[in-house]
Protein backbone atom coordinates (compact mmCIF):
# COMPACT_ATOMS: atom_id res chain seq x y z
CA UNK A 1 -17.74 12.61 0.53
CA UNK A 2 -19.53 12.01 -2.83
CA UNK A 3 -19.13 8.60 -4.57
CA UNK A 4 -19.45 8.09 -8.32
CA UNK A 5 -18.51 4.58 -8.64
CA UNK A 6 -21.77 3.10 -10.13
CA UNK A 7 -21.18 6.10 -12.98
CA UNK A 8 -17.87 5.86 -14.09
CA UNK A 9 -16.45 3.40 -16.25
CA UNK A 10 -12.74 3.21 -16.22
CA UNK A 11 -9.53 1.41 -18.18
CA UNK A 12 -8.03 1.38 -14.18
CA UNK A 13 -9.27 1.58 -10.48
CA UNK A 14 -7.80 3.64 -8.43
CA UNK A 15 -7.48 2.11 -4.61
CA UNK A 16 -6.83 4.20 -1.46
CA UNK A 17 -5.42 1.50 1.20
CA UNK A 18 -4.64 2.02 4.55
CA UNK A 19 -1.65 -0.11 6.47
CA UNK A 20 -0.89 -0.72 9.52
CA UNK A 21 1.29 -3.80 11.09
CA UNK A 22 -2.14 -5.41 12.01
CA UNK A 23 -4.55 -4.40 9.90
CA UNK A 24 -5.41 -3.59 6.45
CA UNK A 25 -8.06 -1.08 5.88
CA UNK A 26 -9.60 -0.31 2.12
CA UNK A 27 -10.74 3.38 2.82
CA UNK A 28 -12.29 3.95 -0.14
CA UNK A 29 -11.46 3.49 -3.79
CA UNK A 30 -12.62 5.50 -7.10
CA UNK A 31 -13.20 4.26 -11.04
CA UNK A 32 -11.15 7.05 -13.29
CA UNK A 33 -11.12 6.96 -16.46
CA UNK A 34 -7.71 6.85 -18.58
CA UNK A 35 -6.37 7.29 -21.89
CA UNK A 36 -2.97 5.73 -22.18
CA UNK A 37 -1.23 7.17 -25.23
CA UNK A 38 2.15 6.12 -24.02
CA UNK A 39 4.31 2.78 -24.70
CA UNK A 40 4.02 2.71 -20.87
CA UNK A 41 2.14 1.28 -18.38
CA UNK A 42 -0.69 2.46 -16.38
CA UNK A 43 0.24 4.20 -13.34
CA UNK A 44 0.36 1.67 -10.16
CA UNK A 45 0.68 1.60 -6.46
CA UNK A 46 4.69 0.29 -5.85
CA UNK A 47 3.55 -1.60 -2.55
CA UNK A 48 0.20 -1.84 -0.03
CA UNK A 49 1.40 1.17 1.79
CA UNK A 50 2.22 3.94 -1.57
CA UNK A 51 0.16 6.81 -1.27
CA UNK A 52 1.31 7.83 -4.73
CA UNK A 53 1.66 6.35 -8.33
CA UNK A 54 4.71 6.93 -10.43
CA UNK A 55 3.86 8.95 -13.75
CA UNK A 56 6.79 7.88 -16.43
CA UNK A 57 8.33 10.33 -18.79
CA UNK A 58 6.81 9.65 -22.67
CA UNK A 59 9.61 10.58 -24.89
CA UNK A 60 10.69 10.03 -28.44
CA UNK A 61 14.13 10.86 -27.44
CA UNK A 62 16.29 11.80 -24.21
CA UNK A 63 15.41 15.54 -22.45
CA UNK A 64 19.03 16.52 -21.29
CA UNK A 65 18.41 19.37 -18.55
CA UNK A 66 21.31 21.38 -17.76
CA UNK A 67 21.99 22.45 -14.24
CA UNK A 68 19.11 25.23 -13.03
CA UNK A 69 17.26 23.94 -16.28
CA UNK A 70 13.67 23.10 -16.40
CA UNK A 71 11.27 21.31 -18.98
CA UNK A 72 7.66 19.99 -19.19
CA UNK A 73 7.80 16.52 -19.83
CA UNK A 74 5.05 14.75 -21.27
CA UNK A 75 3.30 11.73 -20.17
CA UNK A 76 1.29 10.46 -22.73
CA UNK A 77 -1.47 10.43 -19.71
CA UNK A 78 -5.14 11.89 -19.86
CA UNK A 79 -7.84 11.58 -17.19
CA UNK A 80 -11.16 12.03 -16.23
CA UNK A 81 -11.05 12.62 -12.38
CA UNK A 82 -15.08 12.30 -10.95
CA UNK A 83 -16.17 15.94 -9.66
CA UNK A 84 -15.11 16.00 -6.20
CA UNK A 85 -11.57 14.95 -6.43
CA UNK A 86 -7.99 16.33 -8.08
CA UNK A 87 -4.78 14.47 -8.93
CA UNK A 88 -1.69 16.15 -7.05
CA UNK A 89 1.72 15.63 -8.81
CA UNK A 90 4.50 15.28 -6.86
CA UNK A 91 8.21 14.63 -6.96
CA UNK A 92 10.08 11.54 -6.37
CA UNK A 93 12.12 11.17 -3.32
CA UNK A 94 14.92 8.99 -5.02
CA UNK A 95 15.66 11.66 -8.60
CA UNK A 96 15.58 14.40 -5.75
CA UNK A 97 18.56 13.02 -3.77
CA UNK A 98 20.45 11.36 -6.01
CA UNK A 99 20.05 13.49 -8.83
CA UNK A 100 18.95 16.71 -7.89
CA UNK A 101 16.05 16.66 -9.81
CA UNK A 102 12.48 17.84 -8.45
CA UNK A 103 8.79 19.22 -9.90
CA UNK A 104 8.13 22.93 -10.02
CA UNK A 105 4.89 23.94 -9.15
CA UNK A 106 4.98 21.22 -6.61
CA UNK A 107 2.28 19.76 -5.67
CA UNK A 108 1.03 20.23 -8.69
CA UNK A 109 -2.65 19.84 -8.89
CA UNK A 110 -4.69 18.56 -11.97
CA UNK A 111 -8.58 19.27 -11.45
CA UNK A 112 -11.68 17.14 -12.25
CA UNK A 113 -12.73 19.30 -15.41
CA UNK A 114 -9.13 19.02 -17.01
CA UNK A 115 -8.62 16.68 -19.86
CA UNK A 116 -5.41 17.60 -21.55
CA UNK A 117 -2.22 15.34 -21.20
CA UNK A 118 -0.47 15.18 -17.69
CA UNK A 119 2.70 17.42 -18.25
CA UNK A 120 5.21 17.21 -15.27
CA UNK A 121 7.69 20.30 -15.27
CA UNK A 122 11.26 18.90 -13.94
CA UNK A 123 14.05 21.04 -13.16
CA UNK A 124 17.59 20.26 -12.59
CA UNK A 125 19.19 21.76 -8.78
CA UNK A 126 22.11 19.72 -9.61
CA UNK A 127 25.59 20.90 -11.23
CA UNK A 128 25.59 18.45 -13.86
CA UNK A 129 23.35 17.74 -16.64
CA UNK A 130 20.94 14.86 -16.18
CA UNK A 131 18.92 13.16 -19.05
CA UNK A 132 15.51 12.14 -19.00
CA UNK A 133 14.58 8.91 -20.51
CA UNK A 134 11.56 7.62 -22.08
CA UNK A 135 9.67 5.33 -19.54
CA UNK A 136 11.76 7.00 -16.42
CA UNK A 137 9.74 7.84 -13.82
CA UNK A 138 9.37 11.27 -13.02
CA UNK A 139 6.79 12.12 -10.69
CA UNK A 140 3.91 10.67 -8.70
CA UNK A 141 0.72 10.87 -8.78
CA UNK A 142 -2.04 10.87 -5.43
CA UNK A 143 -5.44 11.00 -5.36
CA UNK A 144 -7.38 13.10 -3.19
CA UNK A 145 -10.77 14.43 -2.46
CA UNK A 146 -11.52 17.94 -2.50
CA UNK A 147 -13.44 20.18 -0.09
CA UNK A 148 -14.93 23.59 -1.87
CA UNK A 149 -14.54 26.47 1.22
CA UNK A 150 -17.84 28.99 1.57
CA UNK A 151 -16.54 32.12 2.36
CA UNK A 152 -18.04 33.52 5.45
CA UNK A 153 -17.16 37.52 6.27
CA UNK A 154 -16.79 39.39 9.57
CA UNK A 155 -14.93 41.99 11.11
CA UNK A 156 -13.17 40.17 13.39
CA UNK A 157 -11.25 36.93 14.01
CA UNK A 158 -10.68 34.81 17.08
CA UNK A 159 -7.85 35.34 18.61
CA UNK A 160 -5.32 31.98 18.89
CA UNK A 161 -2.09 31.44 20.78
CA UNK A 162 -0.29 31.60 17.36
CA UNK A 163 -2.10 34.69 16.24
CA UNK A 164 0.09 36.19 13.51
CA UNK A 165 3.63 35.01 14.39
CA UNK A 166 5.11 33.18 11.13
CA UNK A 167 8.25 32.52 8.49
CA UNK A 168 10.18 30.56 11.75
CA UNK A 169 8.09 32.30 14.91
CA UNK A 170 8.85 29.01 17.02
CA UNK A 171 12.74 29.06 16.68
CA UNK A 172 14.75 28.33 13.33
């Protein structure tokens, strides 16, 4: 797994932990850089154990969604991920079940080489309209290395005790 630390000069330091009742285990962390063009904090870990960091909504007024309804909702967030890694956007457990609301495209991944602003697209499953508020949090955000696949062709494949059985194979 590449490291760029000694290269990359950051605003914030992203930390990958690992918890356990006994032990605490830093598994690796990696510099990113960050332009912050929100009245928000930085993105932050919540507690040892969060995998993910909330991304707040950057608004100059309330987004009201409307049930079925879905809008991109901007961040104020840009990033310079080191080659070798991608930011994967996810939704947030708590809007999902109490509010219905949940990211499209989900998760939605934001490569190394992109440098516009982080953009999360909500949408509303609910039956009642929910508004989004400046500084809400929205979505979260987890780091992750990336591996690049090599193709390799052939004629055959090996057979396993799956083989093609899927869409609910083992039951419901």
């Amino acid at each position: 797994m590449p490291t760029h630390q000694c290269c990359w000069k950051s605003l914030f330091r992203v930390v990958l932990i690992h918890y356990s009742p006994l032990t605490i285990h830093f598994m690796q962390s990696v510099q990113i850089k960050i332009i912050n063009n929100s009245a928000n904090a930085l993105p932050a870990y919540e507690t040892i154990g969060s995998s993910g960091m909330d991304l707040r909504a950057s608004l100059q007024e309330p987004v009201n969604l409307a049930p079925l309804q879905r809008a991109l909702i901007p961040t104020g967030l840009f990033i310079e991920l080191p080659l070798g890694y991608e930011a994967q956007v996810r939704p947030r457990s708590g809007l999902a079940i109490k509010h219905g609301i949940t990211c499209l495209n989900t998760p939605g991944t934001i490569d190394s080489d992109y440098r516009g602003e982080i953009k999360i697209i909500l949408v509303n499953l609910s039956s009642e309209i929910f508004a989004v508020q400046h500084g809400e949090r929205i979505a979260q955000m987890v780091i992750q290395p990336v591996v690049k696949a090599e193709w390799e062709m052939v004629e055959l494949l090996n057979e396993s005790k799956r083989g093609v059985g899927g869409f609910g194979h083992t039951g419901k």
